[in-house]
Protein backbone atom coordinates (compact mmCIF):
# COMPACT_ATOMS: atom_id res chain seq x y z
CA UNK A 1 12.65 -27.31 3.04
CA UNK A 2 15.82 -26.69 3.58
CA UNK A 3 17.15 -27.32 7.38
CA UNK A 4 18.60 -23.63 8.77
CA UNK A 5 21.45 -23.76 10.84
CA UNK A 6 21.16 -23.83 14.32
CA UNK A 7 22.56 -20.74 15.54
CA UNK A 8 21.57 -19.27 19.22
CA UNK A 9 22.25 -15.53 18.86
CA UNK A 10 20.35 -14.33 16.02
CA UNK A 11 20.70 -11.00 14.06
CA UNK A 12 20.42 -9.20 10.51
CA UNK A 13 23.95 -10.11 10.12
CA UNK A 14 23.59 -13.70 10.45
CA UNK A 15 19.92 -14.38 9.26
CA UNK A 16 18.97 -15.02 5.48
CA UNK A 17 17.94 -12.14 4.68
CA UNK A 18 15.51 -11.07 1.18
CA UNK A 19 13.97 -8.31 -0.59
CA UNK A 20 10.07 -7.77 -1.22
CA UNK A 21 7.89 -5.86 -2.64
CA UNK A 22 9.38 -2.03 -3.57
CA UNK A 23 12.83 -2.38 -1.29
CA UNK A 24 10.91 -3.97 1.45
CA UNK A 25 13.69 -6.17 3.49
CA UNK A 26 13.23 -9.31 5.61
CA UNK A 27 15.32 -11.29 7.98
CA UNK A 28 14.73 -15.04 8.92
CA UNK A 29 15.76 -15.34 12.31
CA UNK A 30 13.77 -18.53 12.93
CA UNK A 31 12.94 -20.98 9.64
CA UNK A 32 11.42 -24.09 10.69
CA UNK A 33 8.34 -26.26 8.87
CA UNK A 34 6.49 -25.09 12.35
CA UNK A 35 7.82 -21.70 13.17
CA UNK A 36 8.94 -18.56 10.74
CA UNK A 37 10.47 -15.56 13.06
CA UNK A 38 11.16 -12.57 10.43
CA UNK A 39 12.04 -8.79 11.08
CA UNK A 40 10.74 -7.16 8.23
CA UNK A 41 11.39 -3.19 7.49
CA UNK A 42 9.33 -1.39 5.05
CA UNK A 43 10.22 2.32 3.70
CA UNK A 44 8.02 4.81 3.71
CA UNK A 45 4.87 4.33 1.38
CA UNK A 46 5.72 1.04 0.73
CA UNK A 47 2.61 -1.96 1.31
CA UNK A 48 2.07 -5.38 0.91
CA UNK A 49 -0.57 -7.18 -1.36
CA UNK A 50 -3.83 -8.44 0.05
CA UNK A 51 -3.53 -11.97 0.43
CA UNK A 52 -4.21 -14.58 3.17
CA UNK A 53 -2.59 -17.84 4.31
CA UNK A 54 -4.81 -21.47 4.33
CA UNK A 55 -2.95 -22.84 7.12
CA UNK A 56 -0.83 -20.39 9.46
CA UNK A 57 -1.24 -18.18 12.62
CA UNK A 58 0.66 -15.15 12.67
CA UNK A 59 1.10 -12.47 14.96
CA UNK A 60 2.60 -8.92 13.85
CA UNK A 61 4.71 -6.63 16.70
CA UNK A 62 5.71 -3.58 15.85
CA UNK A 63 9.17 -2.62 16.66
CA UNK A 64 9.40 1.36 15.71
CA UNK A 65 7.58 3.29 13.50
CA UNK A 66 3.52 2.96 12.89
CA UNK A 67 1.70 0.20 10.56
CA UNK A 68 -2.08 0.48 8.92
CA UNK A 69 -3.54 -3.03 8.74
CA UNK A 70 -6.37 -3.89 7.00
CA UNK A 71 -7.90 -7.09 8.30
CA UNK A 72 -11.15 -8.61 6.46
CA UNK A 73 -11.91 -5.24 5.35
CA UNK A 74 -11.55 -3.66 9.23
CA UNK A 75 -8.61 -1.05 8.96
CA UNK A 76 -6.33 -0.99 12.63
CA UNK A 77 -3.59 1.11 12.58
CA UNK A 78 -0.73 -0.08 15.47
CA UNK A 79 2.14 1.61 17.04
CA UNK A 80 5.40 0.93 18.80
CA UNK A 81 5.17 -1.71 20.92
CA UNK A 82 1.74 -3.20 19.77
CA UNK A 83 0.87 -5.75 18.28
CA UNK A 84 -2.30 -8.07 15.84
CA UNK A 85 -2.99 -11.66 15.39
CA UNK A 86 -4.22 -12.66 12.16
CA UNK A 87 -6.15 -16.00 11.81
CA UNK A 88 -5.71 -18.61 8.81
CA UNK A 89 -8.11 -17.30 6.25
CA UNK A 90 -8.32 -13.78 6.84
CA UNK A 91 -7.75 -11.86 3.84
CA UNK A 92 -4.91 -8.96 5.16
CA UNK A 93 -2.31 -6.42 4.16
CA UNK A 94 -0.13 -3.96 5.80
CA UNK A 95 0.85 -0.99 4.49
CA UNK A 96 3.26 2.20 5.61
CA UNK A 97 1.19 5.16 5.58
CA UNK A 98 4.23 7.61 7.11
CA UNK A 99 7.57 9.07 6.41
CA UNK A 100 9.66 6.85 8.27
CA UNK A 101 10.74 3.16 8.14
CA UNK A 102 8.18 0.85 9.77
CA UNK A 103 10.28 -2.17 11.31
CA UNK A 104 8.51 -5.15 12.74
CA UNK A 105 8.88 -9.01 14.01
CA UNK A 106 6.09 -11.41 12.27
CA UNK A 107 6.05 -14.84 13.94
CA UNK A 108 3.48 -17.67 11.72
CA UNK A 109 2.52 -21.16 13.14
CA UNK A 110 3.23 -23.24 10.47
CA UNK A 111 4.98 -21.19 8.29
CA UNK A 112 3.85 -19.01 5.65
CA UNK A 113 5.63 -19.25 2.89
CA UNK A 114 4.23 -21.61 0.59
CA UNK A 115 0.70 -21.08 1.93
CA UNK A 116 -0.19 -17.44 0.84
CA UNK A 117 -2.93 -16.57 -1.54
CA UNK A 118 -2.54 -13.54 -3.45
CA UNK A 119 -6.23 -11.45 -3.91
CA UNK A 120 -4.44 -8.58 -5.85
């Protein structure tokens, strides 16, 4: 992996940034072998694929707008301001059930790319 550039003030506009999904967007703030700090932003409608990660933790906090996850077949549905661990192994997927942007920080320990396993 590629070492990221240490930077101390972190935004959109100076974090790699990507596209997912159907115009989903994500930001790396933090891109370590350890440690993966993203905002993500998902329009309206929009979801992810079931999937679930061998090795990494991560924990979901939702910045504005409201988020449906479904958790080993459990469905939670968070707010502003909340947030939802999700252990190694658990099959999960989040999806934006509303008409606005949902826009949320997902921190994994190690990181997940490279350890995700697709179910759909």
């Amino acid at each position: 992996m590629k070492k990221q550039e240490f930077k101390r003030i972190i935004d959109t506009n100076n974090s790699d940034h990507y596209i997912w999904g159907k115009d989903c967007h994500g930001w790396h703030f933090v891109k370590t072998e350890n440690l993966s700090v993203i905002k993500e932003t998902m329009p309206p409608g929009t979801q992810e694929k079931q999937h679930y990660h061998e090795k990494s933790q991560q924990f979901f906090y939702i910045l504005s707008g409201e988020a449906c996850f479904e958790i080993e077949g459990a469905v939670y549905t968070l707010k502003q301001k909340q947030g939802i661990s999700i252990m190694p192994c658990e099959k999960h997927k989040i999806t934006n059930i509303t008409d606005s942007n949902l826009e949320f920080i997902v921190i994994s320990n190690p990181i997940s790319h490279g350890d995700r396993i697709n179910l759909e």
